[in-house]
Every structure is written in structure tokens, then in C-alpha cells.
N, C-alpha and C. Protein backbone atom coordinates (compact mmCIF):
# COMPACT_ATOMS: atom_id res chain seq x y z
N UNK A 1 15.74 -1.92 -43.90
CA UNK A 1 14.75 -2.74 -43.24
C UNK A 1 13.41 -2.52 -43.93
N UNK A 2 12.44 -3.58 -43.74
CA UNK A 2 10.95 -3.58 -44.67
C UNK A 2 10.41 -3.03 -43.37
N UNK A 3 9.44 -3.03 -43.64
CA UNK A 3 8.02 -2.65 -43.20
C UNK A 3 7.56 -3.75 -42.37
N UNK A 4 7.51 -4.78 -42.33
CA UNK A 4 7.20 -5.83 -41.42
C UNK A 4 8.08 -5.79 -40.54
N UNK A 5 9.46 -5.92 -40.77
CA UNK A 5 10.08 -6.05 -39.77
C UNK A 5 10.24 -4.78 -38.65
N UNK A 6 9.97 -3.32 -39.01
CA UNK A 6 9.44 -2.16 -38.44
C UNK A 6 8.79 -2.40 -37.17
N UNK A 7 7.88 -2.91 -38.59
CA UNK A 7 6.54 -3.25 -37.73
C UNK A 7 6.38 -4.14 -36.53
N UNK A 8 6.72 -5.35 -36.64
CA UNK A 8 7.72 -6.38 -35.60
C UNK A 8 8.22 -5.80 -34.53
N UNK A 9 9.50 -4.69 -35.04
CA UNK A 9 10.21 -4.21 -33.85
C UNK A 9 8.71 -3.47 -32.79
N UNK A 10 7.89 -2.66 -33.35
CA UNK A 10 7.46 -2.17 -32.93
C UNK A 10 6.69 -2.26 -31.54
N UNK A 11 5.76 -3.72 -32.02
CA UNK A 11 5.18 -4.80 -31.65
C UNK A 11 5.80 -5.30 -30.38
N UNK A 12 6.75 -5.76 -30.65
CA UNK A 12 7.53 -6.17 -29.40
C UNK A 12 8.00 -5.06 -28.41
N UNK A 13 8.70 -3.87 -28.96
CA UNK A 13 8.49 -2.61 -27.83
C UNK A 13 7.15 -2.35 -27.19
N UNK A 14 5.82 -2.13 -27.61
CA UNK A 14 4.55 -1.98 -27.57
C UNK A 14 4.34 -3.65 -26.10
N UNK A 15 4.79 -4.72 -26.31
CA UNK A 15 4.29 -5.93 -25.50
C UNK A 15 5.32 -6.02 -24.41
N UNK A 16 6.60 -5.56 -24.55
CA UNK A 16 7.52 -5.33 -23.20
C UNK A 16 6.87 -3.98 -22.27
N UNK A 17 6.92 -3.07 -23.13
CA UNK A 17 6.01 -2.06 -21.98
C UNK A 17 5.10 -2.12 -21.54
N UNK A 18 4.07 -3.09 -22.30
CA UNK A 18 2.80 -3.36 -21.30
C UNK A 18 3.21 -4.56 -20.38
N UNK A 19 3.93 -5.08 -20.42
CA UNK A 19 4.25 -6.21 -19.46
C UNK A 19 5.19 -5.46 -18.50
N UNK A 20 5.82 -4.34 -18.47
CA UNK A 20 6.51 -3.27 -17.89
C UNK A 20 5.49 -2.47 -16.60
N UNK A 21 4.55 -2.10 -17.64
CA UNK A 21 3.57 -1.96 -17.04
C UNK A 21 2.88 -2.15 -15.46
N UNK A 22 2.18 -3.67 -16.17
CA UNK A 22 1.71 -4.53 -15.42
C UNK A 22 2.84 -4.74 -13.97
N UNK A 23 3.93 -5.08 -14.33
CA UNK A 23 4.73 -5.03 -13.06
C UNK A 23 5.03 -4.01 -11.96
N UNK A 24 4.88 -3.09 -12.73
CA UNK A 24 4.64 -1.46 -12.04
C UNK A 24 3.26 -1.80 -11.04
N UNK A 25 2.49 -1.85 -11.96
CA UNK A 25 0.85 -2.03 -10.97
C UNK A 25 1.29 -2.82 -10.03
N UNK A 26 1.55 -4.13 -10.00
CA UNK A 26 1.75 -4.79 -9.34
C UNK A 26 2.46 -4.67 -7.92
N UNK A 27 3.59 -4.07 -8.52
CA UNK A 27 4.03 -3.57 -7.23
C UNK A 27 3.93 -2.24 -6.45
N UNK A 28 2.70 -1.44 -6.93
CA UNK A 28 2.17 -0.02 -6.43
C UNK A 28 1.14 -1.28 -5.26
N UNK A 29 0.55 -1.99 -5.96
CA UNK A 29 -0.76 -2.06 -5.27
C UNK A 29 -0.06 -3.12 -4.23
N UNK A 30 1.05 -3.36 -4.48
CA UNK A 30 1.15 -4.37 -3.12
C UNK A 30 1.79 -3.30 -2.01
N UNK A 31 2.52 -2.44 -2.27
CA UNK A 31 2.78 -0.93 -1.72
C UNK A 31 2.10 -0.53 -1.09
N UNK A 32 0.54 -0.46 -1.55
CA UNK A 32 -0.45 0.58 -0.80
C UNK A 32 -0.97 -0.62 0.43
N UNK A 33 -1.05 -1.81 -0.28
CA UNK A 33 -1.34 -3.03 0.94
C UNK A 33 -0.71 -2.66 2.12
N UNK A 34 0.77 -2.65 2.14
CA UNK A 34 1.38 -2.86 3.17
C UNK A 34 1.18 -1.07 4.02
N UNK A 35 1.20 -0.10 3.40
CA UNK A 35 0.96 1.28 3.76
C UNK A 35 -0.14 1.24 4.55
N UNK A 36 -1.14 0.49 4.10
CA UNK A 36 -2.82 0.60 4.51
C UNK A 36 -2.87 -0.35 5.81
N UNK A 37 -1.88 -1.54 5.73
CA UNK A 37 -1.76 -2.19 7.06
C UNK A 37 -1.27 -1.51 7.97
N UNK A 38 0.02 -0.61 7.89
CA UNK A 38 0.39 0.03 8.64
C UNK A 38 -0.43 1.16 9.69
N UNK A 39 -1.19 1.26 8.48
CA UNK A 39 -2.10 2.91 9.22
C UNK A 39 -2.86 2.11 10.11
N UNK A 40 -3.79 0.99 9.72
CA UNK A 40 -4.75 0.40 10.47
C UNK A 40 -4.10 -0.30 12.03
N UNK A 41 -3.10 -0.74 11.85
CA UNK A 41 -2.32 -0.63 13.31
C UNK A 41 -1.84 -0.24 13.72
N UNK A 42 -1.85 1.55 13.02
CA UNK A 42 -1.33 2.70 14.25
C UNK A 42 -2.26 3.08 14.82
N UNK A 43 -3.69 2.53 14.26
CA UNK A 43 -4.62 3.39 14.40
C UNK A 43 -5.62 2.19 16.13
N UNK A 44 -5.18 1.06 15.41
CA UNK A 44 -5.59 0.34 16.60
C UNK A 44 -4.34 0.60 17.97
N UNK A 45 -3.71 0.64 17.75
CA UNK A 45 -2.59 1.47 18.84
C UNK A 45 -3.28 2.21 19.42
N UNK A 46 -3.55 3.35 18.70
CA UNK A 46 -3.84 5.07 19.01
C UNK A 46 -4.66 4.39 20.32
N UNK A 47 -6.21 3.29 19.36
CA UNK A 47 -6.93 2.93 20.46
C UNK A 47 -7.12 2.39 21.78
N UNK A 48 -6.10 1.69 21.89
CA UNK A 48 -5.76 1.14 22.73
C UNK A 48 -5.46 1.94 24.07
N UNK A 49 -4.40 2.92 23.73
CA UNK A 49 -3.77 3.83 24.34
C UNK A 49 -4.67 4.60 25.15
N UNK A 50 -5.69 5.51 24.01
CA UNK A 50 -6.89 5.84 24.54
C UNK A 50 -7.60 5.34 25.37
N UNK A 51 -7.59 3.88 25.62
CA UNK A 51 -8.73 3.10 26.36
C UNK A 51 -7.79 2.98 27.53
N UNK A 52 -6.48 2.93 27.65
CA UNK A 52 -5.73 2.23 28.96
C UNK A 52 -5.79 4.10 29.67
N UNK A 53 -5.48 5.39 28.81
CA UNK A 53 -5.62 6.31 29.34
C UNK A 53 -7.06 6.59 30.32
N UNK A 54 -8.20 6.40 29.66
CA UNK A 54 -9.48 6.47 30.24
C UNK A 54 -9.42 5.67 31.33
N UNK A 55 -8.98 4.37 31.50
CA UNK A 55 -9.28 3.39 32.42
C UNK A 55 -7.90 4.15 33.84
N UNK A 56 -6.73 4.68 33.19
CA UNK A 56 -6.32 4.91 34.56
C UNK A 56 -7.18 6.72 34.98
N UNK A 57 -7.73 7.20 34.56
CA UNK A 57 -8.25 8.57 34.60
C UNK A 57 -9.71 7.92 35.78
N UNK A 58 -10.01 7.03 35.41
CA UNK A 58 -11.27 6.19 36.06
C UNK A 58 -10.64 5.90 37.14
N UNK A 59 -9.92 5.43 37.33
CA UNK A 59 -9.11 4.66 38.66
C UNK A 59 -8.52 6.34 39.50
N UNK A 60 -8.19 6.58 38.91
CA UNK A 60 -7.32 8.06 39.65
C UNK A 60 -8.24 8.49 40.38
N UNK A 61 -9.59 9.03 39.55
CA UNK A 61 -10.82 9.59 40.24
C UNK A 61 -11.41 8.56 41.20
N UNK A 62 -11.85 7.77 41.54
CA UNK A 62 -11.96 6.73 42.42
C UNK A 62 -10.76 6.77 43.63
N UNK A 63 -9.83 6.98 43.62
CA UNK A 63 -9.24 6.80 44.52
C UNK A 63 -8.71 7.99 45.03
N UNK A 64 -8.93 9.39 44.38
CA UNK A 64 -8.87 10.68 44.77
C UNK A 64 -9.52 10.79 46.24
């Protein structure tokens, strides 16, 4: 084999892995999307919970 064609092969290993790459990113960052949604509506949960706890703790004492 020459030298161009080396070189060629090379080229094309070098443009599949960055397009390898890129698909990797792609699907990390849509990963952390869905991770980051998750937390944010356990976290509005948590709140919720908290607020229905306070409100019967309010009511309990009132009617103690």
C-alpha cells in the first residue's frame, strides 16, 4: 500500500470516531435531561408532602 492510501485509511478511522463521538455526547446529554427531570419531580413531591404534612399538623393542633 502507498502512502495516500494509509493516509485515506486513516482519515476515515479519524471521521467515524468523531462522528462516534458526537453520538456518545448526544446521548449522555439527553441522559442527564431525563436524570435532571427526574430529581426535579422528586423534589417537587418531597414538597408537596411537606406542605400536606404541615397543613394536617395545623389542623390536629386546632382541634386538640
Amino acid at each position: 500500500m502507498d502512502d495516500e492510501t494509509i493516509e485515506g485509511r486513516f482519515a476515515l478511522l479519524d471521521d467515524r470516531l468523531d462522528h462516534f463521538g458526537e453520538r456518545i455526547d448526544a446521548l449522555e446529554e439527553g441522559r442527564q435531561e431525563k436524570h435532571a427531570r427526574a430529581i426535579n419531580w422528586a423534589m417537587l413531591a418531597l414538597f408537596v408532602v411537606e406542605v400536606v404534612i404541615g397543613v394536617a399538623e395545623l389542623w390536629m393542633m386546632r382541634h386538640a
